[in-house]
C-alpha atoms as a PDB file:
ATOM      1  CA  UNK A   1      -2.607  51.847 133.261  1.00  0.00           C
ATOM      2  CA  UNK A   2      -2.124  54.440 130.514  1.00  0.00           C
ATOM      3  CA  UNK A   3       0.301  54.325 127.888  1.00  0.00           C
ATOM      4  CA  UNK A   4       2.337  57.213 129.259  1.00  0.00           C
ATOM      5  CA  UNK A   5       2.951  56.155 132.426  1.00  0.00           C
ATOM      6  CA  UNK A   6       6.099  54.282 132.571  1.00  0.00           C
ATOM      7  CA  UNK A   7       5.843  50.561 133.517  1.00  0.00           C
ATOM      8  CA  UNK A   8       6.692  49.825 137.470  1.00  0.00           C
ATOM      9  CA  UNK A   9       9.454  48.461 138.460  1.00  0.00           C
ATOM     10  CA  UNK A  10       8.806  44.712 140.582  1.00  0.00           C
ATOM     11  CA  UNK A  11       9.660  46.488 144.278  1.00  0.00           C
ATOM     12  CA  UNK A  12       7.505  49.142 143.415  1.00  0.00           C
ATOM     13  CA  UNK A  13       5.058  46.602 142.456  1.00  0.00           C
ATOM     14  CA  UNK A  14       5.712  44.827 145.673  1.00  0.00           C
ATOM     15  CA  UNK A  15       4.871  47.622 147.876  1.00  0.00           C
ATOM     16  CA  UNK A  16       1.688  49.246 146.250  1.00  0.00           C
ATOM     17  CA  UNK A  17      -0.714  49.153 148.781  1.00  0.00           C
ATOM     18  CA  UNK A  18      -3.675  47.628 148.184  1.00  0.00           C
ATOM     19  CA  UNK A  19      -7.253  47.498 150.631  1.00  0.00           C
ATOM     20  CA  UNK A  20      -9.124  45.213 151.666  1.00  0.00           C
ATOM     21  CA  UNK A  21     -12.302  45.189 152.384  1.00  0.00           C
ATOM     22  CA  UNK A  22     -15.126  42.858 153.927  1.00  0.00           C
ATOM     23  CA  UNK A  23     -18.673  43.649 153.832  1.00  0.00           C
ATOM     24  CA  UNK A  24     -21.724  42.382 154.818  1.00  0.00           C
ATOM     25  CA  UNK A  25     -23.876  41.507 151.932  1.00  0.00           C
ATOM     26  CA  UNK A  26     -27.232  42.546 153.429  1.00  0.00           C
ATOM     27  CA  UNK A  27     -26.457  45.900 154.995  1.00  0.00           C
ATOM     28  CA  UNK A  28     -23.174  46.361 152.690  1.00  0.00           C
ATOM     29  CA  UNK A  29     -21.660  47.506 156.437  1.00  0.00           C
ATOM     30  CA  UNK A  30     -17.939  47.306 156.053  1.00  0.00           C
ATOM     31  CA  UNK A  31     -16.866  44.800 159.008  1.00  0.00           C
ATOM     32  CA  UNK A  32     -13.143  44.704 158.529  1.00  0.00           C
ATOM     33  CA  UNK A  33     -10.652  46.897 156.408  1.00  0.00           C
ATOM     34  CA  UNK A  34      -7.248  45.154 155.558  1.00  0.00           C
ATOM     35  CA  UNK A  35      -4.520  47.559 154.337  1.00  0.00           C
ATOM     36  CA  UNK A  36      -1.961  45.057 152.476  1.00  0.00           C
ATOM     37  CA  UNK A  37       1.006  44.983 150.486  1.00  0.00           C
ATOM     38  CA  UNK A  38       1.835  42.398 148.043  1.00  0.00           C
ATOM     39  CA  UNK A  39       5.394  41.733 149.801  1.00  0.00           C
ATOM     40  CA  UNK A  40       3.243  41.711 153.262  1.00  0.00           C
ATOM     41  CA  UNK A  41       1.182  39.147 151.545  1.00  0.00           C
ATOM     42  CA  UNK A  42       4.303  37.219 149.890  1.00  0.00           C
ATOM     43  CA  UNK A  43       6.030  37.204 153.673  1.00  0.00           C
ATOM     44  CA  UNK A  44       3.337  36.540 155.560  1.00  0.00           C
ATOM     45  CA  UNK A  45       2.415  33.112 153.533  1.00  0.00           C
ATOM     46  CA  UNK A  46       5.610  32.066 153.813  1.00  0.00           C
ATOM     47  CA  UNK A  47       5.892  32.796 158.208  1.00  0.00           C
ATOM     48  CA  UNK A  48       2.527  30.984 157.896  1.00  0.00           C
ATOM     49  CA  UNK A  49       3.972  28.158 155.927  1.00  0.00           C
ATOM     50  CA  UNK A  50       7.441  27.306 158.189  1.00  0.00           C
ATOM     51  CA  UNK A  51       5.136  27.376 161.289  1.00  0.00           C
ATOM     52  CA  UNK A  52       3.111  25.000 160.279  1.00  0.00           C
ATOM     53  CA  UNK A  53       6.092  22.662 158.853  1.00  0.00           C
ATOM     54  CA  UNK A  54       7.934  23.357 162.093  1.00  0.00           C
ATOM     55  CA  UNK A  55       4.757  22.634 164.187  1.00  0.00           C
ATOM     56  CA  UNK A  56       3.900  19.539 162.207  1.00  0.00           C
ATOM     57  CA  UNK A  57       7.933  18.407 162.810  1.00  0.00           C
ATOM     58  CA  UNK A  58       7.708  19.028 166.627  1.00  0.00           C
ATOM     59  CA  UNK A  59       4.240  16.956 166.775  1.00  0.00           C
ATOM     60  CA  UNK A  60       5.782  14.209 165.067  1.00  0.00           C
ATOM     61  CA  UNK A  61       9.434  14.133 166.695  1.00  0.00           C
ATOM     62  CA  UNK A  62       7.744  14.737 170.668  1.00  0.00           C
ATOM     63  CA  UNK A  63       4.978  12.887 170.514  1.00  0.00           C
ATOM     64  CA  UNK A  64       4.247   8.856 170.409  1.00  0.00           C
ATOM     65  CA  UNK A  65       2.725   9.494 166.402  1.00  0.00           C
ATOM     66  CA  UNK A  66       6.400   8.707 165.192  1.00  0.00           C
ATOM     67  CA  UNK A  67       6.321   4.942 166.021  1.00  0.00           C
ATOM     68  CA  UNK A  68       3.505   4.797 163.405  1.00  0.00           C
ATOM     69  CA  UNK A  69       5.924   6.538 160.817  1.00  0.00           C
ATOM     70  CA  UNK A  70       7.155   2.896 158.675  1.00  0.00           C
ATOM     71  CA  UNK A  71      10.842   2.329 159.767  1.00  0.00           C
ATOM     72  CA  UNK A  72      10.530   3.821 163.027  1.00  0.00           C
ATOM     73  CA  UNK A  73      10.533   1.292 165.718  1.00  0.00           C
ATOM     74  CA  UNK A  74      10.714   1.656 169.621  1.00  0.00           C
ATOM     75  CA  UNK A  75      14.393   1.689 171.420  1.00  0.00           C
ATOM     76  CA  UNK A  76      13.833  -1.734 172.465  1.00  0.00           C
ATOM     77  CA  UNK A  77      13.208  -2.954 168.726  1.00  0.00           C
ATOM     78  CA  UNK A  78      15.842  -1.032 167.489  1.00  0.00           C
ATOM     79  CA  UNK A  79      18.389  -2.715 169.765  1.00  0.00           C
ATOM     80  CA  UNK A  80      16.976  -6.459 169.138  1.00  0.00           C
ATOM     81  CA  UNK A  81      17.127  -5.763 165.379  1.00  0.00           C
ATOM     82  CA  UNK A  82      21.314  -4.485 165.615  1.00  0.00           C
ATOM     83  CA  UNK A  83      21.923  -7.760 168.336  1.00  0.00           C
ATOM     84  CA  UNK A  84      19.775  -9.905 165.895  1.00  0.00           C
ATOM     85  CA  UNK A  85      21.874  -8.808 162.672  1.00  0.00           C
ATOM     86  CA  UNK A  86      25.147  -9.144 164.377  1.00  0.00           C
ATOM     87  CA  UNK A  87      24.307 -12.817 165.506  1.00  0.00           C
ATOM     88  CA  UNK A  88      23.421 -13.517 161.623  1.00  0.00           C
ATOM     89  CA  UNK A  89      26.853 -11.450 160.507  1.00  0.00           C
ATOM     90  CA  UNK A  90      28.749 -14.179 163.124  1.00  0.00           C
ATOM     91  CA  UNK A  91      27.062 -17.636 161.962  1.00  0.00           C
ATOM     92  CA  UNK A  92      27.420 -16.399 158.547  1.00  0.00           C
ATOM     93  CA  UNK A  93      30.915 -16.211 159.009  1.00  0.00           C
ATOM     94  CA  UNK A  94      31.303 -19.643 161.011  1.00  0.00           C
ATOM     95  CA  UNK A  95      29.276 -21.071 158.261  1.00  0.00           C
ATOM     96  CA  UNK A  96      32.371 -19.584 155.903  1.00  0.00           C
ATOM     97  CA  UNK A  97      34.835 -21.358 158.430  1.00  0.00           C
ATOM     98  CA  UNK A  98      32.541 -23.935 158.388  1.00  0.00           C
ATOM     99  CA  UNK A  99      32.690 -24.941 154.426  1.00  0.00           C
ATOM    100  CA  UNK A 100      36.265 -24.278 154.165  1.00  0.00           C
ATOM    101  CA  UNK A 101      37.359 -26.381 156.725  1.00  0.00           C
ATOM    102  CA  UNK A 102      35.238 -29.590 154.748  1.00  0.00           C
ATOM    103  CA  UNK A 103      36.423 -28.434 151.874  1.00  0.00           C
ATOM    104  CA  UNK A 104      40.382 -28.833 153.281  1.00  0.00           C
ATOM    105  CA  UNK A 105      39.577 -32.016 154.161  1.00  0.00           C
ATOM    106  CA  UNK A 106      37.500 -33.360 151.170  1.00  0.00           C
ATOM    107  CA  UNK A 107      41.017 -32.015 149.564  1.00  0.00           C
ATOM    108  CA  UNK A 108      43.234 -34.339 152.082  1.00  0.00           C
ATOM    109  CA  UNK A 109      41.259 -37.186 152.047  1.00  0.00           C
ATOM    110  CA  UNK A 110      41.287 -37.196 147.944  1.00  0.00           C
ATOM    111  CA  UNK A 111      45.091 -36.791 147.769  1.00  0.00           C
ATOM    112  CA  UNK A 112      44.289 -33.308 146.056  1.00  0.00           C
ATOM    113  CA  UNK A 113      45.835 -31.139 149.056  1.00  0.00           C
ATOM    114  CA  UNK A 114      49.298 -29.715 148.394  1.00  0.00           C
ATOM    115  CA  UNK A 115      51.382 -30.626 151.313  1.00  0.00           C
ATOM    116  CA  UNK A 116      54.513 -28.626 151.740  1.00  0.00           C
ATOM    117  CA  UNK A 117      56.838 -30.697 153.799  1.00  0.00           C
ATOM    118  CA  UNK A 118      59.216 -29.407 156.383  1.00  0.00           C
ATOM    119  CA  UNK A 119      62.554 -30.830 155.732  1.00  0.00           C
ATOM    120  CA  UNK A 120      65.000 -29.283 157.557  1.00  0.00           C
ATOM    121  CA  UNK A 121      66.929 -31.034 159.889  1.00  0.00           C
ATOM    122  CA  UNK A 122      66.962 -30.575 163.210  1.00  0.00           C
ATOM    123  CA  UNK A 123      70.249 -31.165 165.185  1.00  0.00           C
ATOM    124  CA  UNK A 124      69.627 -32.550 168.648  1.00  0.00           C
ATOM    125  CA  UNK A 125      72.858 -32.068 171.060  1.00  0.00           C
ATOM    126  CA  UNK A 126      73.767 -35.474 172.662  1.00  0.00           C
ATOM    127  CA  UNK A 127      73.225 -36.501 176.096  1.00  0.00           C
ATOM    128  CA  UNK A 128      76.321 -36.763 178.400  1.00  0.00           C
ATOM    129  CA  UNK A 129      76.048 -39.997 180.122  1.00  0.00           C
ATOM    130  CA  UNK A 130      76.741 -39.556 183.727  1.00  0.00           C
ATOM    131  CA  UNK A 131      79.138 -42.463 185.398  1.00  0.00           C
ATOM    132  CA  UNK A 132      78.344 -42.937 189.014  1.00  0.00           C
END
């Protein structure tokens, strides 16, 4: 560019059309002609990128080539591994039970236990005698 023409704004920039053009290098035959813009460009890489995300998604999720994604297991597994870790959960917490209830009586049998007493008295109403 010359110094007196004033410098392009970026959307002007964006749509300057540009050609082109592919030749053969023996007969210098022009085989194709490409008119392009730089936005065309800019919007066309990025269709051609989200396809191929999107198409390389659907492959994965549709087809069997997600059970050999790590973490991914089959229903079957998946349900084994939540039964499995619920059976640990539970004889972790009998285990819990488990140690307290020693623990109680370790206390008892070493006189260590705190015993609270129930002392109130209990009234019992007397039996009539009955005289034949």
């Amino acid at each position: 560019m010359s110094e007196s023409t004033p410098r392009q704004s970026r959307f002007k920039r964006l749509t300057n059309r540009y050609r082109l053009v592919i030749m053969n290098d023996h007969t210098f035959e022009e085989v194709v002609v490409f008119k392009l813009t730089r936005l065309g460009v800019y919007i066309a890489s990025c269709f051609v990128f989200v396809m191929l995300v999107g198409l390389t998604t659907a492959l994965i999720s549709f087809t069997p080539l997600k059970y050999y994604i790590p973490g991914y297991g089959s229903q079957n597994e998946r349900r084994e591994l939540t039964r499995l870790k619920l059976r640990a959960d539970e004889l972790e917490r009998q285990m819990k039970y488990r140690e307290a209830y020693w623990e109680n009586v370790k206390k008892v049998l070493s006189g260590q236990a705190e015993l609270v007493l129930d002392t109130a008295v209990i009234s019992l109403p007397e039996l009539e005698e009955e005289q034949d």
